[in-house]
N, C-alpha and C. Protein backbone atom coordinates (compact mmCIF):
# COMPACT_ATOMS: atom_id res chain seq x y z
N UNK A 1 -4.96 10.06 52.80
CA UNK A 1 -5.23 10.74 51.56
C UNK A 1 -6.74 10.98 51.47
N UNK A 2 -7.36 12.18 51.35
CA UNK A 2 -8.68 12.26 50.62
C UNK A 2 -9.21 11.98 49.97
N UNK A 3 -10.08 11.63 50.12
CA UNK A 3 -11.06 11.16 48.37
C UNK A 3 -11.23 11.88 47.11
N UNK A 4 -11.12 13.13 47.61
CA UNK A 4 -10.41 14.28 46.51
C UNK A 4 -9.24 13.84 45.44
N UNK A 5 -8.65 14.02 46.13
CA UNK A 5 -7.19 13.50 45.79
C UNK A 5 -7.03 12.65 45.40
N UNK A 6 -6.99 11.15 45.73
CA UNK A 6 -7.04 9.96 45.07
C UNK A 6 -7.72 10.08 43.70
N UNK A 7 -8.94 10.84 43.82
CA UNK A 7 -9.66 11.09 42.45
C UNK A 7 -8.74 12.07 41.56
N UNK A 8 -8.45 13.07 42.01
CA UNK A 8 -7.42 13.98 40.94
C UNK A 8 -6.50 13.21 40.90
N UNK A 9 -5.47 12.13 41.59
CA UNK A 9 -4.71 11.28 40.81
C UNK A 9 -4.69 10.79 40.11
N UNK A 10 -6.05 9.59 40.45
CA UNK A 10 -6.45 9.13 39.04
C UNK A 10 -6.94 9.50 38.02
N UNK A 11 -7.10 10.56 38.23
CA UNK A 11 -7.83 11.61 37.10
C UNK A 11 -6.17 11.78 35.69
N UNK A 12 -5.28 11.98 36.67
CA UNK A 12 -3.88 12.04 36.37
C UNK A 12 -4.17 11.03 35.33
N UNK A 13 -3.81 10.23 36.40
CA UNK A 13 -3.24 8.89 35.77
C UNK A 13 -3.61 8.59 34.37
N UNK A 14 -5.14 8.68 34.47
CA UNK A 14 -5.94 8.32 33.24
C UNK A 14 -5.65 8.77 31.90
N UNK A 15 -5.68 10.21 32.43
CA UNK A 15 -5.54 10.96 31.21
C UNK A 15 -4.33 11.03 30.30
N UNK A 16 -3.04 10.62 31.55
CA UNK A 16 -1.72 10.24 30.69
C UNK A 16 -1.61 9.04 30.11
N UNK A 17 -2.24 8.09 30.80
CA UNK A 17 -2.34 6.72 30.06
C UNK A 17 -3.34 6.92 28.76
N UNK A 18 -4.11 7.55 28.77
CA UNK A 18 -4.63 8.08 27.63
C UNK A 18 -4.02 8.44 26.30
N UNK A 19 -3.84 9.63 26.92
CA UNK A 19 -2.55 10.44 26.11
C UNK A 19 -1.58 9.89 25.72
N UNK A 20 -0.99 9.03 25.82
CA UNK A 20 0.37 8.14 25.27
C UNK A 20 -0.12 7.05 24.54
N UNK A 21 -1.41 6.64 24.74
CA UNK A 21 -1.90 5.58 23.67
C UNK A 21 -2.47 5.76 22.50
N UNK A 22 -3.25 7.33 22.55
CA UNK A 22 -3.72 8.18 21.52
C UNK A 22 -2.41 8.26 20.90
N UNK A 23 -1.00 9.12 21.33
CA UNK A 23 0.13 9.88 20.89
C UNK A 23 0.34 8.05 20.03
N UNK A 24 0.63 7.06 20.03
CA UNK A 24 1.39 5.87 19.58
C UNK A 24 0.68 5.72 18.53
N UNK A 25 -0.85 5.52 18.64
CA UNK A 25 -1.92 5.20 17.51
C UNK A 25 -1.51 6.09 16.70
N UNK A 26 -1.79 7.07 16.74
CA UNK A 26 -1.34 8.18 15.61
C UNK A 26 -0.44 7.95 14.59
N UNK A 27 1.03 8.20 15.62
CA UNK A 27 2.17 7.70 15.28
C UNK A 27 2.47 6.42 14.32
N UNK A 28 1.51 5.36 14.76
CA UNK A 28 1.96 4.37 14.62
C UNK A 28 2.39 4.00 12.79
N UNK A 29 1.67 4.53 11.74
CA UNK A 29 2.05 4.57 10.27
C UNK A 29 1.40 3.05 9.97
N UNK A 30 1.44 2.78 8.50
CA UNK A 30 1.34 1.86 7.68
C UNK A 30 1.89 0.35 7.92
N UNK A 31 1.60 -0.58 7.94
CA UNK A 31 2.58 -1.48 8.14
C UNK A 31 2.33 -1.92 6.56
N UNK A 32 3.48 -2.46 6.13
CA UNK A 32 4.12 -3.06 4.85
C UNK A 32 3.65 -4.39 4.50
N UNK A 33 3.66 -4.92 3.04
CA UNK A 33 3.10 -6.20 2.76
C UNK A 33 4.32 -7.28 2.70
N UNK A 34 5.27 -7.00 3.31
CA UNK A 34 6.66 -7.44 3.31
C UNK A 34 5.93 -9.13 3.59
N UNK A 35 6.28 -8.70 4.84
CA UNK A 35 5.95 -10.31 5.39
C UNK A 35 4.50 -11.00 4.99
N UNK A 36 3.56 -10.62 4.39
CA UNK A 36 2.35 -10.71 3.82
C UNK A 36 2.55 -12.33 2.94
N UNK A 37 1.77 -13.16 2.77
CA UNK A 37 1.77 -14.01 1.71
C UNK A 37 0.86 -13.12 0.65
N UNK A 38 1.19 -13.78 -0.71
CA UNK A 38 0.34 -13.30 -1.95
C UNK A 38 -0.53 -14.01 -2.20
N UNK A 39 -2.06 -13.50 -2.69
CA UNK A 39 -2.97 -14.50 -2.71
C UNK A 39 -2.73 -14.60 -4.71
N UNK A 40 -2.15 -14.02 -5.41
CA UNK A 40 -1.48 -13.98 -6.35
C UNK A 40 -0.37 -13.61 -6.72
N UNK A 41 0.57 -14.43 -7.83
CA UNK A 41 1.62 -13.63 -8.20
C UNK A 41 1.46 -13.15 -9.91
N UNK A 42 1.13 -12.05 -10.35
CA UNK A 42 1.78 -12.46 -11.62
C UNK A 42 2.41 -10.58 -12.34
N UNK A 43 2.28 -10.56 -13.50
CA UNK A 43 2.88 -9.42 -14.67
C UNK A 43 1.92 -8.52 -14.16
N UNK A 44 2.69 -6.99 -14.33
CA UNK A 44 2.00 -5.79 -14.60
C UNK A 44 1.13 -5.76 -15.61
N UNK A 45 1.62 -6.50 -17.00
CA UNK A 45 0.74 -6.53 -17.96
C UNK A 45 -0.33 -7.44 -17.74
N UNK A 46 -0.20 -8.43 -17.11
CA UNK A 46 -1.51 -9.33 -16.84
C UNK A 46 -2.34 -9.00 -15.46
N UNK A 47 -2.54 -7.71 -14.97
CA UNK A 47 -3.14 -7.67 -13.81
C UNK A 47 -3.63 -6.37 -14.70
N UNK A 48 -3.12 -5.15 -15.19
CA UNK A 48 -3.95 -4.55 -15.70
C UNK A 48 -4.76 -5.18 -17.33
N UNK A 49 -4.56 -6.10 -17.38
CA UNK A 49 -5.39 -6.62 -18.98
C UNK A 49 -6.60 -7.36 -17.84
N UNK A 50 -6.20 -7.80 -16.71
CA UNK A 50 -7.68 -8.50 -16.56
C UNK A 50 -8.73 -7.10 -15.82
N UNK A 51 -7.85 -5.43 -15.35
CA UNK A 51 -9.14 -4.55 -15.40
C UNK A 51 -9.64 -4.56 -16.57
N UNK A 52 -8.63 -4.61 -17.53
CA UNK A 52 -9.33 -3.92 -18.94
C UNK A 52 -10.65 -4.89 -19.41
N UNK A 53 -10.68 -5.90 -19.32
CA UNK A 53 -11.02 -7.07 -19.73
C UNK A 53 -12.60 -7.14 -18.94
N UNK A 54 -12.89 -7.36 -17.56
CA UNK A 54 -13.48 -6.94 -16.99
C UNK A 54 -13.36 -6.42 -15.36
N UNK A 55 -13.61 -5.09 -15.23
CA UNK A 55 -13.58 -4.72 -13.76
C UNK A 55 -14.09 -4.58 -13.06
N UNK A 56 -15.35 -4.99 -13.05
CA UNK A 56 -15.94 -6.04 -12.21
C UNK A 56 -15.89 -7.02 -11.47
N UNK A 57 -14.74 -7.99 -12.14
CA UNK A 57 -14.27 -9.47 -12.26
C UNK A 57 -13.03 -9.36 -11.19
N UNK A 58 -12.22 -8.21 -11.64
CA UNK A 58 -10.81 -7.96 -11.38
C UNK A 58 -10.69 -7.35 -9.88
N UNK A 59 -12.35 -6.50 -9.54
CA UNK A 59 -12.39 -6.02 -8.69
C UNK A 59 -12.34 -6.66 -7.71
N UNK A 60 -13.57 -7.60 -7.78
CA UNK A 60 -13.57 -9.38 -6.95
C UNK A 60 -12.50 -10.11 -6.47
N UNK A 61 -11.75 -10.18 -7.47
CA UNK A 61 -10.77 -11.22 -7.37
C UNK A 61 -10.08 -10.73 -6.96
N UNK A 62 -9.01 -8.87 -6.95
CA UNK A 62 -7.74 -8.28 -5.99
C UNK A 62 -8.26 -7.68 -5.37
N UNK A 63 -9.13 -6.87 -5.54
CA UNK A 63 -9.43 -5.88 -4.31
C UNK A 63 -9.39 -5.88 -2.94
N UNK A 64 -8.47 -5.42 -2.45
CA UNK A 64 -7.91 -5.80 -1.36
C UNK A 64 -7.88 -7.02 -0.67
N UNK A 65 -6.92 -7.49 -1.35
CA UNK A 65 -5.90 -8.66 -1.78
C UNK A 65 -4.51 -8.36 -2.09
N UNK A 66 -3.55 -8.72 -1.51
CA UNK A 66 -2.34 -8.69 -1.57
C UNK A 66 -1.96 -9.93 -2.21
N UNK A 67 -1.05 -8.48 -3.49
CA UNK A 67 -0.72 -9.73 -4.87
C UNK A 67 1.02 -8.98 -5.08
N UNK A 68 1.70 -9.84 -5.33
CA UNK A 68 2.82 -10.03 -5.76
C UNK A 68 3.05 -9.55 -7.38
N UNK A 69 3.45 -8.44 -7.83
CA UNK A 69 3.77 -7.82 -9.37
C UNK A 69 5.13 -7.94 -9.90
N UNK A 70 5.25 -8.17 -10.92
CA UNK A 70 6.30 -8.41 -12.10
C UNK A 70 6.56 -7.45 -12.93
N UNK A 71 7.55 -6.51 -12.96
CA UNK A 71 6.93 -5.19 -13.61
C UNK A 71 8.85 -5.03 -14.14
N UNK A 72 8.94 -3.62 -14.77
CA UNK A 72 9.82 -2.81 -15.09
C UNK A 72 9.53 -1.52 -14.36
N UNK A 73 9.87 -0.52 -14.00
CA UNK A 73 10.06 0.27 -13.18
C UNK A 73 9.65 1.74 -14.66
N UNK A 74 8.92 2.28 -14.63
CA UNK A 74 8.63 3.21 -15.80
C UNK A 74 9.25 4.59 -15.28
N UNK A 75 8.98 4.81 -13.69
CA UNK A 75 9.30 6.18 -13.08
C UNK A 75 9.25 6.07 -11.36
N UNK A 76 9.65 7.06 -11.14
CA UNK A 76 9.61 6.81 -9.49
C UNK A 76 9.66 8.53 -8.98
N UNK A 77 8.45 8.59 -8.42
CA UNK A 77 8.08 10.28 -8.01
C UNK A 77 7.90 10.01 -6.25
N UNK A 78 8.85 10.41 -5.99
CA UNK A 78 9.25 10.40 -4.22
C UNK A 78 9.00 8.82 -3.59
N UNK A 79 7.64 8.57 -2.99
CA UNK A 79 7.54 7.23 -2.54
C UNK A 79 6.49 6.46 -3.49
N UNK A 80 6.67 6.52 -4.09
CA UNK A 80 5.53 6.28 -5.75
C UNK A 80 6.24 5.87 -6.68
N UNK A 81 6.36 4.01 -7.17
CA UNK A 81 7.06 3.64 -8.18
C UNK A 81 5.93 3.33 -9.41
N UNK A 82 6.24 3.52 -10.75
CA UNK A 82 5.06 3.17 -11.82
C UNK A 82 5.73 2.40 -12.56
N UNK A 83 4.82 1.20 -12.51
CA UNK A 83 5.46 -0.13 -13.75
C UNK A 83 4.69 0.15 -14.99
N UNK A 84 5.82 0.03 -16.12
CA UNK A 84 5.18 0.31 -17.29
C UNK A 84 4.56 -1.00 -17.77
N UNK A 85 3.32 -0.95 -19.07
CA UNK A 85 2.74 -2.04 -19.49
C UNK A 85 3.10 -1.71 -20.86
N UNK A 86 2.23 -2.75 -21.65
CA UNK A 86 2.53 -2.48 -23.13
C UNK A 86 2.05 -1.04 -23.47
N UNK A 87 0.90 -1.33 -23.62
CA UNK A 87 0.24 0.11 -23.87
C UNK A 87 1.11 1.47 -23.02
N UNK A 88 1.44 2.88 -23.73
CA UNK A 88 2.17 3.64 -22.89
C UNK A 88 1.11 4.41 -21.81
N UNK A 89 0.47 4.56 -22.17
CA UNK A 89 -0.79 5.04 -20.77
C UNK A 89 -0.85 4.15 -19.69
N UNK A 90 -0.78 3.02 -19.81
CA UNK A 90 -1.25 2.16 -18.59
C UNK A 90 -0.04 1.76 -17.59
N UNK A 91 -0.35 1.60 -16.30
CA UNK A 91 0.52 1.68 -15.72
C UNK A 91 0.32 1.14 -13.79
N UNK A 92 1.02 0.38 -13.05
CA UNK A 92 0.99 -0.06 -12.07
C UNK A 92 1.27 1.00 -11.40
N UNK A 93 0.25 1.40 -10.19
CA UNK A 93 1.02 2.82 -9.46
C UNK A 93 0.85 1.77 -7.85
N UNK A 94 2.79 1.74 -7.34
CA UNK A 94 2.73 0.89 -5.96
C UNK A 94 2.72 2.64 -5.61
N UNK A 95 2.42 2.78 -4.12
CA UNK A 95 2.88 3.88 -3.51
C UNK A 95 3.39 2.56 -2.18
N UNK A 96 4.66 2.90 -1.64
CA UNK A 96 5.41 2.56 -0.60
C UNK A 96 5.24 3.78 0.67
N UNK A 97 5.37 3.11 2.21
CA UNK A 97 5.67 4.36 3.06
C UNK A 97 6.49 5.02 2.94
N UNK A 98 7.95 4.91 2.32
CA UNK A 98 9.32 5.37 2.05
C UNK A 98 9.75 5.31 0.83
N UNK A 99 11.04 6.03 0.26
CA UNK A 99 11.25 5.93 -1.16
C UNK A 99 12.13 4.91 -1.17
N UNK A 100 11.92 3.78 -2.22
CA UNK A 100 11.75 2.86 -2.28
C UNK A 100 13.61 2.43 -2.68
N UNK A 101 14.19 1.56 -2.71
CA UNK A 101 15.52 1.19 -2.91
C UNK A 101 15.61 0.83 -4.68
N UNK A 102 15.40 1.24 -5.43
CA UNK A 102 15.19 0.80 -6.88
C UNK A 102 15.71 1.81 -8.14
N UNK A 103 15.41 1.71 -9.38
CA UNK A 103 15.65 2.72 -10.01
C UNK A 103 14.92 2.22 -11.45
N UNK A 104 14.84 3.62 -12.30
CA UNK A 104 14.13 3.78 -13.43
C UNK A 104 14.97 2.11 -14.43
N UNK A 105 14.19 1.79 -15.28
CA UNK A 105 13.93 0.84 -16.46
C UNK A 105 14.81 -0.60 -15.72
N UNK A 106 14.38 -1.03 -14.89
CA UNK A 106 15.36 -2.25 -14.50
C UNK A 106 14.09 -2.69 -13.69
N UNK A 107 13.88 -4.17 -13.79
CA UNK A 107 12.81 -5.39 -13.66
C UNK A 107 12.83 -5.22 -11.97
N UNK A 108 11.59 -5.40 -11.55
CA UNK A 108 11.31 -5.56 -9.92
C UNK A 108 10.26 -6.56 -9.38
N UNK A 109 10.49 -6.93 -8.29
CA UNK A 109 9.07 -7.86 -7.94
C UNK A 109 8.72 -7.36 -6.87
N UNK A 110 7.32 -6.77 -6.86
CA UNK A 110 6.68 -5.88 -5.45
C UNK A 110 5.21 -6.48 -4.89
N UNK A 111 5.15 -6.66 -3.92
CA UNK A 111 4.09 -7.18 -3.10
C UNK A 111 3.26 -6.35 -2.36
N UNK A 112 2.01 -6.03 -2.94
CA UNK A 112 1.12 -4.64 -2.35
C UNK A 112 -0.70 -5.38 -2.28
N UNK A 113 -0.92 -4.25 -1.99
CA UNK A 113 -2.63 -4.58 -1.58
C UNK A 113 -3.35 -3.87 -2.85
N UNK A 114 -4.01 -4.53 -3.11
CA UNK A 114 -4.60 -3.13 -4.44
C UNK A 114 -6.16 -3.12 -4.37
N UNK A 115 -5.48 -1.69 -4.55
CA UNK A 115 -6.67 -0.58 -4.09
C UNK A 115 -7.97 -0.33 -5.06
N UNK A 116 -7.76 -0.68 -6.29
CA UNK A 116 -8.56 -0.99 -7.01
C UNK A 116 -8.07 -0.52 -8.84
N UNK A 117 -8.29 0.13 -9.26
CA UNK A 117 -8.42 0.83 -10.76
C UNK A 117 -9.15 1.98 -11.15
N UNK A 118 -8.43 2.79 -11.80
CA UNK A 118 -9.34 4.20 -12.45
C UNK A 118 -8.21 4.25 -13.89
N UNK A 119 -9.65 4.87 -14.69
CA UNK A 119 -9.16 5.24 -16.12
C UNK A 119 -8.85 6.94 -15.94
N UNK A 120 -7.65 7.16 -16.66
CA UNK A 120 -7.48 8.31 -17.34
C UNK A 120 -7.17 8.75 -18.66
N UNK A 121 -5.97 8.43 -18.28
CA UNK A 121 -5.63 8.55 -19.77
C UNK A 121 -5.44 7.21 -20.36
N UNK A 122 -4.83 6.82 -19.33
CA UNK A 122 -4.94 5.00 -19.47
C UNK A 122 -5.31 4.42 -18.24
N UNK A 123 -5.39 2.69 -18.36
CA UNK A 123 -5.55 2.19 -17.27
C UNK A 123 -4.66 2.36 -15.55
N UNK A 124 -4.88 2.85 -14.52
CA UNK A 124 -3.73 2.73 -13.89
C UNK A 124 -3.99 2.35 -12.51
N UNK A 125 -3.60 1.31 -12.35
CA UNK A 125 -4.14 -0.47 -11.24
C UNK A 125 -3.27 0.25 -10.01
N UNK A 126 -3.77 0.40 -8.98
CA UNK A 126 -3.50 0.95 -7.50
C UNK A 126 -3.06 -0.12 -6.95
N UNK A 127 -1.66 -0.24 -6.11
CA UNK A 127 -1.39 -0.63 -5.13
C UNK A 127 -0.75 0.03 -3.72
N UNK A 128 -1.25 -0.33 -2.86
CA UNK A 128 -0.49 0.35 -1.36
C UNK A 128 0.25 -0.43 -0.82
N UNK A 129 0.72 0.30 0.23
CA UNK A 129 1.20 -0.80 1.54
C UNK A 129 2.67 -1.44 0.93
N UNK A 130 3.15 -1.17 -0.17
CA UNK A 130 4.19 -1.70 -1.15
C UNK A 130 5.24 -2.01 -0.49
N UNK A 131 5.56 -2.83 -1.16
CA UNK A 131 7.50 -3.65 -0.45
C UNK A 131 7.98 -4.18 -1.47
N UNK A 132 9.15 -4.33 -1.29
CA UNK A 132 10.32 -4.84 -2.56
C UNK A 132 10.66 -6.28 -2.59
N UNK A 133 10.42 -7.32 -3.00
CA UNK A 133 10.02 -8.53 -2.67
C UNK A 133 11.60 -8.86 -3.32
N UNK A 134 12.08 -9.18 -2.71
CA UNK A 134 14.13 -9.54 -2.94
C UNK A 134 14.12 -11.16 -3.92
């Protein structure tokens, strides 16, 4: 074999071993907080009262941190469930990779990473990475 050749093989080689590890990474998606421990568990209403309270404080303490929520189910828009709080503006937004096994006004316990907090109309506390904690 030439030295040519051996080189355009491995030239081959490379570039497919390449190419299939790029193609997987890509591919590869989100992994879930399923199997995750919680570094907290508690209420929709008590995770957005401690942004309200201070978010600063709140930021520290979850921000990306995977916490375990106690909620009612307010709405569900494709892979996006919202737990309602007292207040009607405020609201837990999990987003899941998939639409989620659940349904409108019936109690859930979900385990996500949260992403932090923004005001709009009301408070509404970000979580990702979401799973349905059985």
């Amino acid at each position: 074999m030439t030295p040519k050749r051996a080189i355009l093989i491995l030239g081959i080689v490379a570039a497919s071993v390449g190419g299939w590890y790029a193609y997987r990474e890509y591919n590869r998606g989100v992994e879930s907080t399923a199997e995750e421990s919680a570094a907290a568990t508690l209420n929709a209403e008590q995770l957005v009262a401690d942004f309200v309270a201070d978010e600063n404080a709140a930021n520290t303490k979850y921000v990306g941190k995977v916490v375990e929520v106690v909620g009612t189910v307010k709405s569900i828009e494709g892979n996006i469930v919202y737990l309602g709080v007292g207040a009607a503006d405020d609201v837990v937004v999990c987003t899941f990779t998939s639409t989620p096994m659940t349904r409108v006004a019936t109690p859930v316990r979900i385990r996500g990473e949260v992403s932090g907090a923004k005001e709009l109309l009301g408070i509404e506390v970000e979580l990702s990475r979401c799973a349905i904690v059985e």
